[in-house]
Structures are given as C-alpha cells and as structure tokens.
C-alpha atoms as a PDB file:
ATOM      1  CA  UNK A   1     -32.968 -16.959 -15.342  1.00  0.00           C
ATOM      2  CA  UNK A   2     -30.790 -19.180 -13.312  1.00  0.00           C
ATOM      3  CA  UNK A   3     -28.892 -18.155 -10.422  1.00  0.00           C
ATOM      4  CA  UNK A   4     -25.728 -18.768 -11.890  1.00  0.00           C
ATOM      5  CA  UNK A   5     -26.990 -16.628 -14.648  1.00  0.00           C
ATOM      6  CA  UNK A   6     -27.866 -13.590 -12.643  1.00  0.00           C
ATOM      7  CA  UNK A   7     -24.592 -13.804 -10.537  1.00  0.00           C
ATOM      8  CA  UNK A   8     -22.548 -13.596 -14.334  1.00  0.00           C
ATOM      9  CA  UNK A   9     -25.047 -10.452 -15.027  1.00  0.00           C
ATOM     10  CA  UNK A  10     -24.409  -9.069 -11.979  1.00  0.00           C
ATOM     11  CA  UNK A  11     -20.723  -9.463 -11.827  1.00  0.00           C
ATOM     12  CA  UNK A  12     -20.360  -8.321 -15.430  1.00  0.00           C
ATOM     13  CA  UNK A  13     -22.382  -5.047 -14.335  1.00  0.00           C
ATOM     14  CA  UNK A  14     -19.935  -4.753 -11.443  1.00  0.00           C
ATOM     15  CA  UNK A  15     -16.784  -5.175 -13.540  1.00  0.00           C
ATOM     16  CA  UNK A  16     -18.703  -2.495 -16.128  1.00  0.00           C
ATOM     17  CA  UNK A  17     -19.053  -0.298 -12.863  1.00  0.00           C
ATOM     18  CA  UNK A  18     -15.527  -0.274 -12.320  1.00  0.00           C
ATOM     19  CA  UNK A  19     -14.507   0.435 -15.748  1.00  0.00           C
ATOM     20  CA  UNK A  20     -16.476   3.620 -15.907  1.00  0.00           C
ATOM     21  CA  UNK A  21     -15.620   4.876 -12.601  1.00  0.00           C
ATOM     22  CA  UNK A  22     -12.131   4.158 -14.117  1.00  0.00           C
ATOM     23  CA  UNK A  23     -12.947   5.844 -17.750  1.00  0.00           C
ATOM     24  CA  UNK A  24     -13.994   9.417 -14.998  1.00  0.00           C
ATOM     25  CA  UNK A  25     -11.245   9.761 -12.786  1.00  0.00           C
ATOM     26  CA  UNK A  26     -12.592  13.272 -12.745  1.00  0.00           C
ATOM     27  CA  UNK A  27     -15.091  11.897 -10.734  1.00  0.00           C
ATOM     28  CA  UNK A  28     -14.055  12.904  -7.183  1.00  0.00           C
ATOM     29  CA  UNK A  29     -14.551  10.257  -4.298  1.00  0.00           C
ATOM     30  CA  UNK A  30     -16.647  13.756  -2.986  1.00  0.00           C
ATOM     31  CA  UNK A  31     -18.622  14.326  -5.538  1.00  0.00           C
ATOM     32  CA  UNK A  32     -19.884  10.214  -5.224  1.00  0.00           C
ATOM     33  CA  UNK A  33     -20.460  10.626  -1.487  1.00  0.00           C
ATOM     34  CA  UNK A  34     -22.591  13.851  -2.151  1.00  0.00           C
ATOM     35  CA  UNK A  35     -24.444  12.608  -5.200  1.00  0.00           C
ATOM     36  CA  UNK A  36     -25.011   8.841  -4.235  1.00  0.00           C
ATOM     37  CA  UNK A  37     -23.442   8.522  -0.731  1.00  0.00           C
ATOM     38  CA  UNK A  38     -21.121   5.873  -1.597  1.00  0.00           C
ATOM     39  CA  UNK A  39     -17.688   6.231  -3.322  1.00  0.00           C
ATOM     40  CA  UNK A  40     -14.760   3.813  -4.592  1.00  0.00           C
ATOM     41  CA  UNK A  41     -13.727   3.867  -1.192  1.00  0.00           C
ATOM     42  CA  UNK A  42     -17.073   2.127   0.104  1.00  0.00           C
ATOM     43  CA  UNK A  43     -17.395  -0.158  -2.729  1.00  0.00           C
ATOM     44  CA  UNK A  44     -13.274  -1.510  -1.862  1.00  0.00           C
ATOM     45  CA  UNK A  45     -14.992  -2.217   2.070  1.00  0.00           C
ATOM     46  CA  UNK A  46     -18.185  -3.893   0.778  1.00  0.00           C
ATOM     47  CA  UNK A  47     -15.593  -5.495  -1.134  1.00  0.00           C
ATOM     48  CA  UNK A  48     -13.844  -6.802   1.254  1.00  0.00           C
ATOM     49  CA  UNK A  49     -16.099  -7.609   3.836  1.00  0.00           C
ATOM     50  CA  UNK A  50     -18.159  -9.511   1.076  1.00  0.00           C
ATOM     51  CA  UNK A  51     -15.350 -11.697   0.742  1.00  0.00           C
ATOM     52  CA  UNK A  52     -15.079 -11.722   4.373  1.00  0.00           C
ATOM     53  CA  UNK A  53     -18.932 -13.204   4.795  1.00  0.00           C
ATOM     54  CA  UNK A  54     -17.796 -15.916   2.324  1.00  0.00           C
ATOM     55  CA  UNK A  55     -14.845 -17.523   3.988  1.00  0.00           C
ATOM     56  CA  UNK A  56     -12.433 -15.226   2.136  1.00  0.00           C
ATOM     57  CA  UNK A  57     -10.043 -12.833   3.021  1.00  0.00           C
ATOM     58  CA  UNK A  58      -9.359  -9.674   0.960  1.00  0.00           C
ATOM     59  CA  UNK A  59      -7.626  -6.636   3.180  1.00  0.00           C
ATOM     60  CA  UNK A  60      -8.804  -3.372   2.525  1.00  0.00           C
ATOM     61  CA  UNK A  61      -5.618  -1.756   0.634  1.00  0.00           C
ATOM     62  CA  UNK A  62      -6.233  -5.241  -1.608  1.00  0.00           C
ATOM     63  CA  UNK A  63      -9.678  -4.221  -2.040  1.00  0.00           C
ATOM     64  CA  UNK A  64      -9.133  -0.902  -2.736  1.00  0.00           C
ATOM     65  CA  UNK A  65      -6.735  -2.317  -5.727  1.00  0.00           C
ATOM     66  CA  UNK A  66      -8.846  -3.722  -7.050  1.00  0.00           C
ATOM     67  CA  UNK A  67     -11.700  -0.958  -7.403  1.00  0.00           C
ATOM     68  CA  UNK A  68      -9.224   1.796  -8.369  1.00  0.00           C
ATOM     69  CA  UNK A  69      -7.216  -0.382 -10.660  1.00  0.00           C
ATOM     70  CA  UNK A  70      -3.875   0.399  -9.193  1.00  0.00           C
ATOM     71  CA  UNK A  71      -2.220   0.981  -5.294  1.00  0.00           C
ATOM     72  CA  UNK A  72      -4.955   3.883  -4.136  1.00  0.00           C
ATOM     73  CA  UNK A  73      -1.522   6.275  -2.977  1.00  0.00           C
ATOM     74  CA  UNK A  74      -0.805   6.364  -6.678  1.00  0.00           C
ATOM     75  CA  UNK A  75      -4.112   6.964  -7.700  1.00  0.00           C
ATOM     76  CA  UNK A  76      -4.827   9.783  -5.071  1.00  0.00           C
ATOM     77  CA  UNK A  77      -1.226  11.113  -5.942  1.00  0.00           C
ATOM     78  CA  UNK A  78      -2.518  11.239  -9.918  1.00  0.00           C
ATOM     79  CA  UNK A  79      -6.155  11.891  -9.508  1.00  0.00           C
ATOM     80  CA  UNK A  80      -7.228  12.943  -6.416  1.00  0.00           C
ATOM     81  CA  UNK A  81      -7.749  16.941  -5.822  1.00  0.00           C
ATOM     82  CA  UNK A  82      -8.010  18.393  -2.761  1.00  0.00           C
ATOM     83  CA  UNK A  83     -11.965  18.993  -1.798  1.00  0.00           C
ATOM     84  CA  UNK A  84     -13.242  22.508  -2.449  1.00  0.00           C
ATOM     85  CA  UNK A  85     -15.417  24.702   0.666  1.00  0.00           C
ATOM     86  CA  UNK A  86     -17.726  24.078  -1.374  1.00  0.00           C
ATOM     87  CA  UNK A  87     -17.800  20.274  -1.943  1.00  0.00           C
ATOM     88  CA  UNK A  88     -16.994  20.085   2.019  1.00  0.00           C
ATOM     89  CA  UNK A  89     -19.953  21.833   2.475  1.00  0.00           C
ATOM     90  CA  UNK A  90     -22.828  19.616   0.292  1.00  0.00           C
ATOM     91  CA  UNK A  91     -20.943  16.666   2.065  1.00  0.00           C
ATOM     92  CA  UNK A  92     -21.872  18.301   5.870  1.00  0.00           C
ATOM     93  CA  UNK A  93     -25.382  19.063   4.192  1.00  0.00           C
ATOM     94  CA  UNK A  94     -25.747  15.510   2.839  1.00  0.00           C
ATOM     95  CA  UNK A  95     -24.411  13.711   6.146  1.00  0.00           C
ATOM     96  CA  UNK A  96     -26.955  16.196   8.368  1.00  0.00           C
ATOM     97  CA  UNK A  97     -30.032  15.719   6.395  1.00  0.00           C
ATOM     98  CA  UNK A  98     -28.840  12.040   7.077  1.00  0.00           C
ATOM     99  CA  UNK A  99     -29.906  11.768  10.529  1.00  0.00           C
END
C-alpha cells in the first residue's frame, strides 16, 4: 500500500468515525471520556492542533464544527444532558486510576 493510499483509508475511517459518533448523539461526551478517555471534544483539539503542526490554522470552535457537524452551543443545547452522580463519579475513578 502506498502512502497516499493509507492516508485515503485513514481519512475515510475518520470521516466514518464522525458519522457514527453523529448517527449516537446519545452517546454522551461522558460516557466517551469514561469508556475510551477521549471524546468529540478531544478529537476537535487533535483536530486542530494537527492542522496547526502542518502550517494550517483551524480554531478550536472551527474544529469543533467540524466533529459535531454543526456550532457545538447548538449541539449541547439539542443533545447534551447534564452528567449524572453517577457518570461524575466513573469519570473521578477513571482520571484517579490515571495517575
């Protein structure tokens, strides 16, 4: 495989990414950060600072866009519930056992 090749691959797996996080809104930013310690959040700063290490310039809010597929106050406002005691709790647990 070529590199061009595996940079299509990868981007096409990136733009599939995106789509599913899209198709599971239900999917809380939380629930990623417990699970996988990363959420839509994180991928909109590697993102950005990708861009950044390239000669580009993407700002955050862009970024973030971009992952969520439309200005993140609107998708918060739609999508976004608040976290539960209990979610707030794996994410302390998750972020202690870090260290």
């Amino acid at each position: 495989m070529t590199q061009p090749q595996q940079e299509a691959i990868e981007a096409a797996t990136f733009r599939r990414l995106l789509q599913h996080l899209d198709n599971h809104k239900e999917v809380q930013n939380i629930d990623l950060m417990i699970l996988a310690d990363f959420c839509r959040n994180c991928l909109a700063k590697w993102y950005s600072s990708e861009a950044e290490a390239r000669g580009e310039t993407i700002e955050y809010e862009a970024a973030r866009e971009l992952i969520y597929g439309m200005p993140y106050s609107e998708w918060k406002k739609n999508h976004q519930l608040p976290a539960t005691p209990e979610q707030l709790a794996a994410l302390e647990e998750r972020q202690t056992s870090k260290k």
